[in-house]
Protein backbone atom coordinates (compact mmCIF):
# COMPACT_ATOMS: atom_id res chain seq x y z
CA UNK A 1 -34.15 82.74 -53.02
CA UNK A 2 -36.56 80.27 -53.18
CA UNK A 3 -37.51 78.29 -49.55
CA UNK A 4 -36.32 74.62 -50.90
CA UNK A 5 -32.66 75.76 -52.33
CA UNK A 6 -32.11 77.47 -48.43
CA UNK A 7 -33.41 73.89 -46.78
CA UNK A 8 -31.11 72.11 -49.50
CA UNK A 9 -28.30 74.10 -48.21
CA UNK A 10 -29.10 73.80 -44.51
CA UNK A 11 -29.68 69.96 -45.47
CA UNK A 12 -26.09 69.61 -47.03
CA UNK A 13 -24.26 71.88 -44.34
CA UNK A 14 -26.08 69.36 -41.70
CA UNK A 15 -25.04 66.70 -43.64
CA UNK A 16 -21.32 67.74 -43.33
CA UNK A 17 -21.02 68.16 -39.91
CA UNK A 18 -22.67 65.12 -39.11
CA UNK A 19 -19.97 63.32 -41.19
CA UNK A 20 -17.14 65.69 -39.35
CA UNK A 21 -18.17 64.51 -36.05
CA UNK A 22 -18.99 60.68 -37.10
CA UNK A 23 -15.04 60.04 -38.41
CA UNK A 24 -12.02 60.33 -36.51
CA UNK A 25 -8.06 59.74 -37.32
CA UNK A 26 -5.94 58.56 -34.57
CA UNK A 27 -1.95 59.87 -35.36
CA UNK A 28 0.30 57.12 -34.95
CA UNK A 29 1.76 56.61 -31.46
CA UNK A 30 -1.40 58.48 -30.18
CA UNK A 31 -4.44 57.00 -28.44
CA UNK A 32 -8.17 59.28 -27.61
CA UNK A 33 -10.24 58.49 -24.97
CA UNK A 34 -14.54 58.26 -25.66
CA UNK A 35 -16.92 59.26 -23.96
CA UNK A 36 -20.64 58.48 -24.59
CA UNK A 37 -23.04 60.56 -23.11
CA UNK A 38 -20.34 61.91 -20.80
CA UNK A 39 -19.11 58.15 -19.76
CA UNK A 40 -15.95 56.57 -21.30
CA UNK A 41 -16.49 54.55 -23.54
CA UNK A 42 -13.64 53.44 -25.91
CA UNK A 43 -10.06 54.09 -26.47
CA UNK A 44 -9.18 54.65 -30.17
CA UNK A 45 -6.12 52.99 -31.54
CA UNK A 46 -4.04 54.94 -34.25
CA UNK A 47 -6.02 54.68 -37.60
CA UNK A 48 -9.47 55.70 -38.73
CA UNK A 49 -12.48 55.53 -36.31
CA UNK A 50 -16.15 55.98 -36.58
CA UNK A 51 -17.91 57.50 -33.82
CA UNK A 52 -21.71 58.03 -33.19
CA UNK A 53 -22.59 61.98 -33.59
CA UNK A 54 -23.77 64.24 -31.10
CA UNK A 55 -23.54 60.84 -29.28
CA UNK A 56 -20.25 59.66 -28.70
CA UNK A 57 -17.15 62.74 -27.91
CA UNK A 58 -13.40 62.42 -27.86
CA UNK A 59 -12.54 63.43 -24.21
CA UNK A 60 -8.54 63.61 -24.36
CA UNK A 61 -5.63 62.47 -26.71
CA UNK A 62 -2.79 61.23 -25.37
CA UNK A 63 0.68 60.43 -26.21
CA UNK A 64 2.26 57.07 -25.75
CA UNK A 65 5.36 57.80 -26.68
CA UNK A 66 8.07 58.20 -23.91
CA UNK A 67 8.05 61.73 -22.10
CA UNK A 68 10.72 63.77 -20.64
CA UNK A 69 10.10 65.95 -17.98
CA UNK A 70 12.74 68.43 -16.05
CA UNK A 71 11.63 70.00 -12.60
CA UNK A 72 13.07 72.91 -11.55
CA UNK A 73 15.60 72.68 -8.08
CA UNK A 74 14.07 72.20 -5.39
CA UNK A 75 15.36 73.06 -1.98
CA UNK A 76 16.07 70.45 -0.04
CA UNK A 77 17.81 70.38 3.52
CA UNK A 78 20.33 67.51 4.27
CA UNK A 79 21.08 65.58 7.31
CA UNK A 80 24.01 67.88 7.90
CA UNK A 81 21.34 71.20 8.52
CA UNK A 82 22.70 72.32 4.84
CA UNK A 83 20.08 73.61 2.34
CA UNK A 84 20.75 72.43 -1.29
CA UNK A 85 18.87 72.70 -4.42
CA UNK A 86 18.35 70.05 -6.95
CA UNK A 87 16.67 69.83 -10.23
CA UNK A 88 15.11 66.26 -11.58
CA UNK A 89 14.68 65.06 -14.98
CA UNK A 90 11.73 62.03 -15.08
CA UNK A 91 11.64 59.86 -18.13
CA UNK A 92 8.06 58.27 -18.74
CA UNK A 93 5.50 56.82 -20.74
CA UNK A 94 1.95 56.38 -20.40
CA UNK A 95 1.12 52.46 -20.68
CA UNK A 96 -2.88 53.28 -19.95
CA UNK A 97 -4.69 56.13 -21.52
CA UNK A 98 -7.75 56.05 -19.62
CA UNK A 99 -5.89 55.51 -16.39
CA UNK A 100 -3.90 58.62 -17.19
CA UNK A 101 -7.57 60.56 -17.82
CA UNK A 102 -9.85 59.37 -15.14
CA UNK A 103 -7.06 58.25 -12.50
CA UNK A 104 -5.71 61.84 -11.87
CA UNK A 105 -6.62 65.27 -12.96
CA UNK A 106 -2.68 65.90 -14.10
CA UNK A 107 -0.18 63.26 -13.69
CA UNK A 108 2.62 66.11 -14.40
CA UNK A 109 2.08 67.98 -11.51
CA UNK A 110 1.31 65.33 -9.66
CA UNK A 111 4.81 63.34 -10.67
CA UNK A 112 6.38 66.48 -9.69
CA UNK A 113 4.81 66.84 -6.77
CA UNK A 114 5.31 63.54 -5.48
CA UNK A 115 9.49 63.73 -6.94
CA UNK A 116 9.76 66.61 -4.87
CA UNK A 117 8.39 64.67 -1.50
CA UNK A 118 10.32 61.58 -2.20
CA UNK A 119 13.63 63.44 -2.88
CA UNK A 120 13.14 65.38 0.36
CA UNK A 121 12.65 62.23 1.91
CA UNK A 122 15.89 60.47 0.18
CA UNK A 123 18.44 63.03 0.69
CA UNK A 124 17.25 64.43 4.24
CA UNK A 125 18.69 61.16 5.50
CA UNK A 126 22.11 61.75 3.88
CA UNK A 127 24.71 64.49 4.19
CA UNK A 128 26.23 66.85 1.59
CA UNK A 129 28.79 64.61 1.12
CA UNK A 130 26.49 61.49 0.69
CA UNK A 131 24.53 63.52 -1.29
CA UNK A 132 27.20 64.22 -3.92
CA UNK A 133 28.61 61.09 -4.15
CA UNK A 134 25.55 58.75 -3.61
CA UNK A 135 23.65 60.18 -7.09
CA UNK A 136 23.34 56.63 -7.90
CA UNK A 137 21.42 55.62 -5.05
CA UNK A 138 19.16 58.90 -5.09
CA UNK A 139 18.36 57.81 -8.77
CA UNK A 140 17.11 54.40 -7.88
CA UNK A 141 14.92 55.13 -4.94
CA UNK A 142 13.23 58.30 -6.43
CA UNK A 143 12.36 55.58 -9.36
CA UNK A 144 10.68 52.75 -7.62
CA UNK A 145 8.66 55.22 -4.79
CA UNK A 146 7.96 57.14 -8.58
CA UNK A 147 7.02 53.56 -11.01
CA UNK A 148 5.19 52.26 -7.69
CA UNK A 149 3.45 54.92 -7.13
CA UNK A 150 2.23 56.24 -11.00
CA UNK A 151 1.49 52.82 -11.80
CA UNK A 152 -2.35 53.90 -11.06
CA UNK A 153 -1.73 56.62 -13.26
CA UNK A 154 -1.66 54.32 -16.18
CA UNK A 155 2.45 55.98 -16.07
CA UNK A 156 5.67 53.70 -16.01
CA UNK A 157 8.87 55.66 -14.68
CA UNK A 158 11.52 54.35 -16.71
CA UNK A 159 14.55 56.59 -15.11
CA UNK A 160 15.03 59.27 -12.51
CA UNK A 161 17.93 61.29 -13.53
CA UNK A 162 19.48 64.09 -10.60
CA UNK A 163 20.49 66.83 -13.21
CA UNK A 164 22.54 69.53 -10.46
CA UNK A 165 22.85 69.47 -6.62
CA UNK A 166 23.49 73.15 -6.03
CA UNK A 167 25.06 73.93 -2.47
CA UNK A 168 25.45 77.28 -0.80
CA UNK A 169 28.02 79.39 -1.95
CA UNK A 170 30.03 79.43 0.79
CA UNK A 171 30.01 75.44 1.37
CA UNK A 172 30.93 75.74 -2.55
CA UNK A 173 34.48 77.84 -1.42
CA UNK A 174 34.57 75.47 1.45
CA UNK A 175 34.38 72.56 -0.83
CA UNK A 176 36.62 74.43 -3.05
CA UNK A 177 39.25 74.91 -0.74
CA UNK A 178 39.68 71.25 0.65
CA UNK A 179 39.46 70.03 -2.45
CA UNK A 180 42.31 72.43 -3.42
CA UNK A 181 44.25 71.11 0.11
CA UNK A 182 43.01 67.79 -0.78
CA UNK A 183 44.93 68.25 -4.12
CA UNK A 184 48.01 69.85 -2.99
CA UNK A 185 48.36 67.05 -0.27
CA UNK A 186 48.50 63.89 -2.41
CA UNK A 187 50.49 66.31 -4.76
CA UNK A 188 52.97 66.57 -1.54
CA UNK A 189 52.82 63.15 -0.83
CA UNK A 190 53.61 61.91 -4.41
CA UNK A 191 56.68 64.30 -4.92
CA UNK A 192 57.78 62.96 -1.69
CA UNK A 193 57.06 59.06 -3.01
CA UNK A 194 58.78 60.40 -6.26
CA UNK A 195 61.68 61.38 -3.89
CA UNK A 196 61.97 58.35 -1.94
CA UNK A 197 61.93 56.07 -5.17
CA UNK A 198 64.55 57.73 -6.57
CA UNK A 199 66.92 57.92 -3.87
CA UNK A 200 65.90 54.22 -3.04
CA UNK A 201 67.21 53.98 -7.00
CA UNK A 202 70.29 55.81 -6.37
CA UNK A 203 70.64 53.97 -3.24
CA UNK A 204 70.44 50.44 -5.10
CA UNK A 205 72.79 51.86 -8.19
CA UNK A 206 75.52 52.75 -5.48
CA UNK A 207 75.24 49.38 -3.37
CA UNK A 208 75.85 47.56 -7.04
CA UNK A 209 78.25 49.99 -8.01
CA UNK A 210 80.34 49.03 -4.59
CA UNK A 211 79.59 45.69 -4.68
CA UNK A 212 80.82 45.25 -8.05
CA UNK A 213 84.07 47.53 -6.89
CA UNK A 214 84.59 45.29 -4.20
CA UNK A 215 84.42 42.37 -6.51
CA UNK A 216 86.73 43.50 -9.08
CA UNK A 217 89.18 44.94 -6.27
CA UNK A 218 88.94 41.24 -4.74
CA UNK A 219 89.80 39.58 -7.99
CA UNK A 220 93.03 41.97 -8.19
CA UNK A 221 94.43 41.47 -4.81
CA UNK A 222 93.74 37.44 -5.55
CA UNK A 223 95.49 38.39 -8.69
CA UNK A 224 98.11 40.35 -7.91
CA UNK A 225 98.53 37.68 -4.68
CA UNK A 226 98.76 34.99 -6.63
CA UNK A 227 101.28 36.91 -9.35
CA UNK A 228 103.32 37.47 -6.52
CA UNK A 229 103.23 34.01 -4.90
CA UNK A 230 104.23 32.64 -8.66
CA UNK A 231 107.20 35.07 -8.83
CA UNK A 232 108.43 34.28 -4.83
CA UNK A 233 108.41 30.50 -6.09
CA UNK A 234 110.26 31.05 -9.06
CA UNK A 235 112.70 33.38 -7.59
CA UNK A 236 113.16 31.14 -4.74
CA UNK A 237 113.43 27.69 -6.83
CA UNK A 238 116.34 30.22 -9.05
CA UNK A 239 118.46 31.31 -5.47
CA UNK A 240 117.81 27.55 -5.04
CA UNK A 241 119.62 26.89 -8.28
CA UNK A 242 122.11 29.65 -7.67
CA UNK A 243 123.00 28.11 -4.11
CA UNK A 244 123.69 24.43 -5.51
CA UNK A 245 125.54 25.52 -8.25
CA UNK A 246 127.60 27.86 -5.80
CA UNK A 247 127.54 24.94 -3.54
CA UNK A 248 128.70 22.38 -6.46
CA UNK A 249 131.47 24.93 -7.43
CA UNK A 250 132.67 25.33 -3.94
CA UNK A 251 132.29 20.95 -3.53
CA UNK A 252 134.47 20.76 -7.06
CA UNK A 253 136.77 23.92 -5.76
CA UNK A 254 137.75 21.94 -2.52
CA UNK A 255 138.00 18.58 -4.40
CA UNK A 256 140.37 20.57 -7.29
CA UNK A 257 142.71 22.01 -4.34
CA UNK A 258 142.61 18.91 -2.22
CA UNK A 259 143.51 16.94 -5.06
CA UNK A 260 146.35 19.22 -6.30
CA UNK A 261 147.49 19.64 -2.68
CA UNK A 262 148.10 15.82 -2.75
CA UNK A 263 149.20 15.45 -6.03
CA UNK A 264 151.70 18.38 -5.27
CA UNK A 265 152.72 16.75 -1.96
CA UNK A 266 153.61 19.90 0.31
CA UNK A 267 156.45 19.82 2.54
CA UNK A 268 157.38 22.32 5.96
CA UNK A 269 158.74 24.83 3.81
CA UNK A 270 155.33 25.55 1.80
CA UNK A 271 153.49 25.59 4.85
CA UNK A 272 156.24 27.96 6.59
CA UNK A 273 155.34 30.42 3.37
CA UNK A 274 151.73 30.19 3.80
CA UNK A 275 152.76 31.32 7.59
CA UNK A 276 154.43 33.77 6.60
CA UNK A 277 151.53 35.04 3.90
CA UNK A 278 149.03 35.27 6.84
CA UNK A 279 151.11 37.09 9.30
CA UNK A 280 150.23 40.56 8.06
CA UNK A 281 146.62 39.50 7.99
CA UNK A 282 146.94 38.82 11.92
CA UNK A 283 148.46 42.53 12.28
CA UNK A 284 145.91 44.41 10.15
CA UNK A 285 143.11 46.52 12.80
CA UNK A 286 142.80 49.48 14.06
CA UNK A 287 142.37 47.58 17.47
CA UNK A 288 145.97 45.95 17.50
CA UNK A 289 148.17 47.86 19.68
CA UNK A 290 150.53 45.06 19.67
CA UNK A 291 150.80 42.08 18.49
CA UNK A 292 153.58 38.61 19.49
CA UNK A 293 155.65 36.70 17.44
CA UNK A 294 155.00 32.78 17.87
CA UNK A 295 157.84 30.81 19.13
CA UNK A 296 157.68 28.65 15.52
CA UNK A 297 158.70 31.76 14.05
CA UNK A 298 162.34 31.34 13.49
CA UNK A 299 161.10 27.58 12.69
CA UNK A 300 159.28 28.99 9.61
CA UNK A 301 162.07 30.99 8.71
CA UNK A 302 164.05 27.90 8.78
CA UNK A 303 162.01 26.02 6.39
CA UNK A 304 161.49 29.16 4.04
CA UNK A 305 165.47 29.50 3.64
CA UNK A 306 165.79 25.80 2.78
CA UNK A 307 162.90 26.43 0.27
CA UNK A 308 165.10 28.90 -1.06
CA UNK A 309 168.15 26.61 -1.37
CA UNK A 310 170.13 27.22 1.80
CA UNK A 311 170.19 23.50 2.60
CA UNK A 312 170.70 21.13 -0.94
CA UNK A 313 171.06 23.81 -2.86
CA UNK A 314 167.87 23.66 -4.50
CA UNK A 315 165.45 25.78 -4.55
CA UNK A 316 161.39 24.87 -4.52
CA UNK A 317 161.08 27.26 -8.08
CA UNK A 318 163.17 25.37 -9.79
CA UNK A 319 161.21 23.12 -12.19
CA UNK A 320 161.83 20.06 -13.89
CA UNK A 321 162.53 20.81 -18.09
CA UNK A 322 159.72 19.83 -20.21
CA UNK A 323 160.59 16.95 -22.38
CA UNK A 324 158.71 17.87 -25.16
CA UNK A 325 158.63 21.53 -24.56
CA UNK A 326 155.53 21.63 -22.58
CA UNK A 327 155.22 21.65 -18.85
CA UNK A 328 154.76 18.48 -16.76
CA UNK A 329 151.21 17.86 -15.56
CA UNK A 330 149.83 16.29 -12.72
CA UNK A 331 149.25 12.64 -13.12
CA UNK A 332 145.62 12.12 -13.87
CA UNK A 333 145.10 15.91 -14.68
CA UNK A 334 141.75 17.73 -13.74
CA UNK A 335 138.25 16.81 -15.74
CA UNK A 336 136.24 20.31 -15.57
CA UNK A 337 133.36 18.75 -18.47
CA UNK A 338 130.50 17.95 -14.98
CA UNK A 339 131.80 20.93 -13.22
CA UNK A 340 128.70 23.15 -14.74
CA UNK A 341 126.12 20.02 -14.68
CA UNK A 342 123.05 21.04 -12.66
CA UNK A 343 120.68 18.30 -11.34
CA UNK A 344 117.49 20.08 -11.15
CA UNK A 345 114.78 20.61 -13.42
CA UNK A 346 114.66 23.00 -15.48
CA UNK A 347 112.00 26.13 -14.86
CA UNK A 348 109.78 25.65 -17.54
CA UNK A 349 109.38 21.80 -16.04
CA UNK A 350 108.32 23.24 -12.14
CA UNK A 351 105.02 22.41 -10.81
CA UNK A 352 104.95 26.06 -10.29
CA UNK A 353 105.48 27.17 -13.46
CA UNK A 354 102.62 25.27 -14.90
CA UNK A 355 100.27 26.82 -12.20
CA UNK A 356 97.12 28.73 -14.28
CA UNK A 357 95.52 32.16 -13.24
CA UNK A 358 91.84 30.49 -12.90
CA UNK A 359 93.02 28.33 -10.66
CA UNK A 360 92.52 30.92 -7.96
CA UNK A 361 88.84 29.82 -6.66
CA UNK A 362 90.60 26.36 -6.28
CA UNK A 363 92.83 24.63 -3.67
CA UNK A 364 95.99 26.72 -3.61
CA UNK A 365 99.66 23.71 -4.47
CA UNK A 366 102.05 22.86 -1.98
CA UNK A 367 105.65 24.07 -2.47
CA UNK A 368 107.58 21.13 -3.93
CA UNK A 369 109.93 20.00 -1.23
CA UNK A 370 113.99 20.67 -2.43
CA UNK A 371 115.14 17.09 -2.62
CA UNK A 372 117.78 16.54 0.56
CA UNK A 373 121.24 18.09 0.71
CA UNK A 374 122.68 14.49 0.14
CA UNK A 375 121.01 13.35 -3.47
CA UNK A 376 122.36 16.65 -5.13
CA UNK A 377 125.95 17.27 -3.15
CA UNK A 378 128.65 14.95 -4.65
CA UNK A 379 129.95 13.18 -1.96
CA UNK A 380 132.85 14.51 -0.49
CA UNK A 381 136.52 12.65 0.28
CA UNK A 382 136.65 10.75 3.06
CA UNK A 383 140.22 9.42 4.52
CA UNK A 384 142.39 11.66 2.33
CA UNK A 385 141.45 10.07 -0.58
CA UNK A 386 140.14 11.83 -3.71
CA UNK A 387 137.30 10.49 -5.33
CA UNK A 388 137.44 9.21 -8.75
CA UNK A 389 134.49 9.97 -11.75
């Protein structure tokens, strides 16, 4: 081969390389950091770049996108002398490449390093109980000692996430077992609220249940009370009725037999027979031993043998003939058409009768007053003298 085809080569091959290390491509989302002669010098944006060869060197590319980053637990002891272990997850982004170059050797071990410090430092001051419950708290303190701190990184913490907070195994049964006592208390104390409703329920059902027994056996005595008081009236303002019809009948009876007693004009011997017609009665008892014959005795028998027709000859049966063939009557004779007549009202007309069942709740009527003995009882005969209709 001839000596100017092997410098053309060497020529071209030089050529090449020189353009290989005079153009760069930045990805998207991507930045490199320059160095010139071993000193920074630019920071290459995501596109095509020209650099200076054998001059100008990329010295790191970095992502700007956001990073995630899990740390294994770490043991960490709490304020309660209990050793736990807890694993981190760190979400962050990298605002300033060269920062993130020159400003530490590796910010990934050192964000770890500096999580594991700081969450030493946060939960040391709590106990196991804190611990678990206070994971919101933990977060935001391991992020603003974390963003403070990387922000000379060229890093910005964006969230501190506790993934686990593993405690021993036997605080774990521990735990385990008061939760499970925790549990089976409330459980106790809500079947015993469960309880106590429902017989506070039952309770309630059976005060209503009486109260509205009460009520309705209320409402029947005031019923059946008030029934009764209706039928006492009635039946009394009825023996009323009875008693001064009685009493009329006996009024007209008395009248009838005074007035035929005078009409009828007795003499000695009628009274000598009604003498006679009550001696018996005077014998009758079992406690008459013995009994005396009045002195008028023979009297009577006097007068009953003239009624007989010892004396005249005539005796007190004989009648007078009819002279039409039907017997004499007594002058005047007897009017029986107002011996029936009652006076009072009748019961359909009674205050009482009228007297509603709602008007229980209201003021209970006075008994009408009977009107005095004297405005319904005819007036009797005074002086012997019958009265005339």
């Amino acid at each position: 081969m001839e000596p100017a085809l092997i410098a053309l080569i060497v020529l071209a091959l030089l050529l090449v390389l020189v353009l290989a290390k005079s153009v760069t491509i930045v990805p998207q989302a991507q930045a490199k950091v320059v160095e010139r002669l071993g000193r920074y010098s630019r920071t290459l944006t995501p596109g095509l770049s020209i650099l200076v060869p054998f001059v100008d060197r990329v010295r790191a590319t970095i992502d700007l996108r956001e990073q995630v980053v899990s740390f294994p637990p770490q043991p960490v002891i709490t304020a309660d002398n209990l050793q736990v272990g807890i694993d981190t997850v760190v979400y962050f982004q990298v605002t300033d490449p060269k920062l993130a170059v020159y400003g530490i050797a590796n910010y990934i071990t050192g964000m770890e390093q500096l999580t594991t410090t700081t969450l030493r430092n946060v939960v040391g001051g709590l106990n196991l109980e804190g611990a678990l419950t206070g994971r919101d708290g933990i977060n935001s303190q391991l992020r603003e000692v974390l963003d403070g701190t990387t922000g000379p990184w060229g890093l910005r913490v964006a969230r501190v996430e506790i993934k686990a907070i593993d405690p021993p195994h036997s605080i774990q049964d521990s735990m385990e077992k008061q939760m499970r006592a925790d549990r089976d208390k409330r459980a106790v104390i809500l079947t015993a609220e469960g309880h106590r409703q429902a017989a506070i329920t039952s309770a309630e059902g059976e005060k209503a249940s009486a109260i509205l027994s009460a009520e309705g056996r209320k409402q029947a005595a005031i019923l059946e009370a008030e029934a009764e008081r209706q039928s006492r009236i009635l039946r009394a303002e009825g023996e009323r009725a009875a008693l001064f019809l009685q009493a009329q009948g006996q009024a007209k009876s008395i009248e009838t037999v005074f007035q035929a007693i005078h009409d009828g004009k007795p003499d000695q011997g009628l009274l000598a027979y009604q003498y006679l017609q009550t001696l018996p009665q005077i014998a009758q008892g079992d406690a008459n031993k013995m009994w005396i014959v009045p002195s008028e005795f023979s009297k009577a028998l006097e007068g009953l043998a003239n009624l007989g027709g010892a004396g005249d000859g005539k005796s007190w049966l004989d009648v007078d003939a009819p002279v039409d063939g039907r017997p004499a009557a007594a002058d005047g004779g007897i009017d029986t058409s107002s011996w029936f007549e009652s006076q009072l009202p009748s019961a359909a007309d009674q205050p009482e009768a009228k007297i509603e069942l709602t008007s229980i709740t209201d003021s209970t009527p006075l008994v009408p007053t009977p009107p005095p003995l004297s405005e319904i009882t005819p007036e009797l005969p005074q002086n012997g003298e019958p009265r005339t209709e």
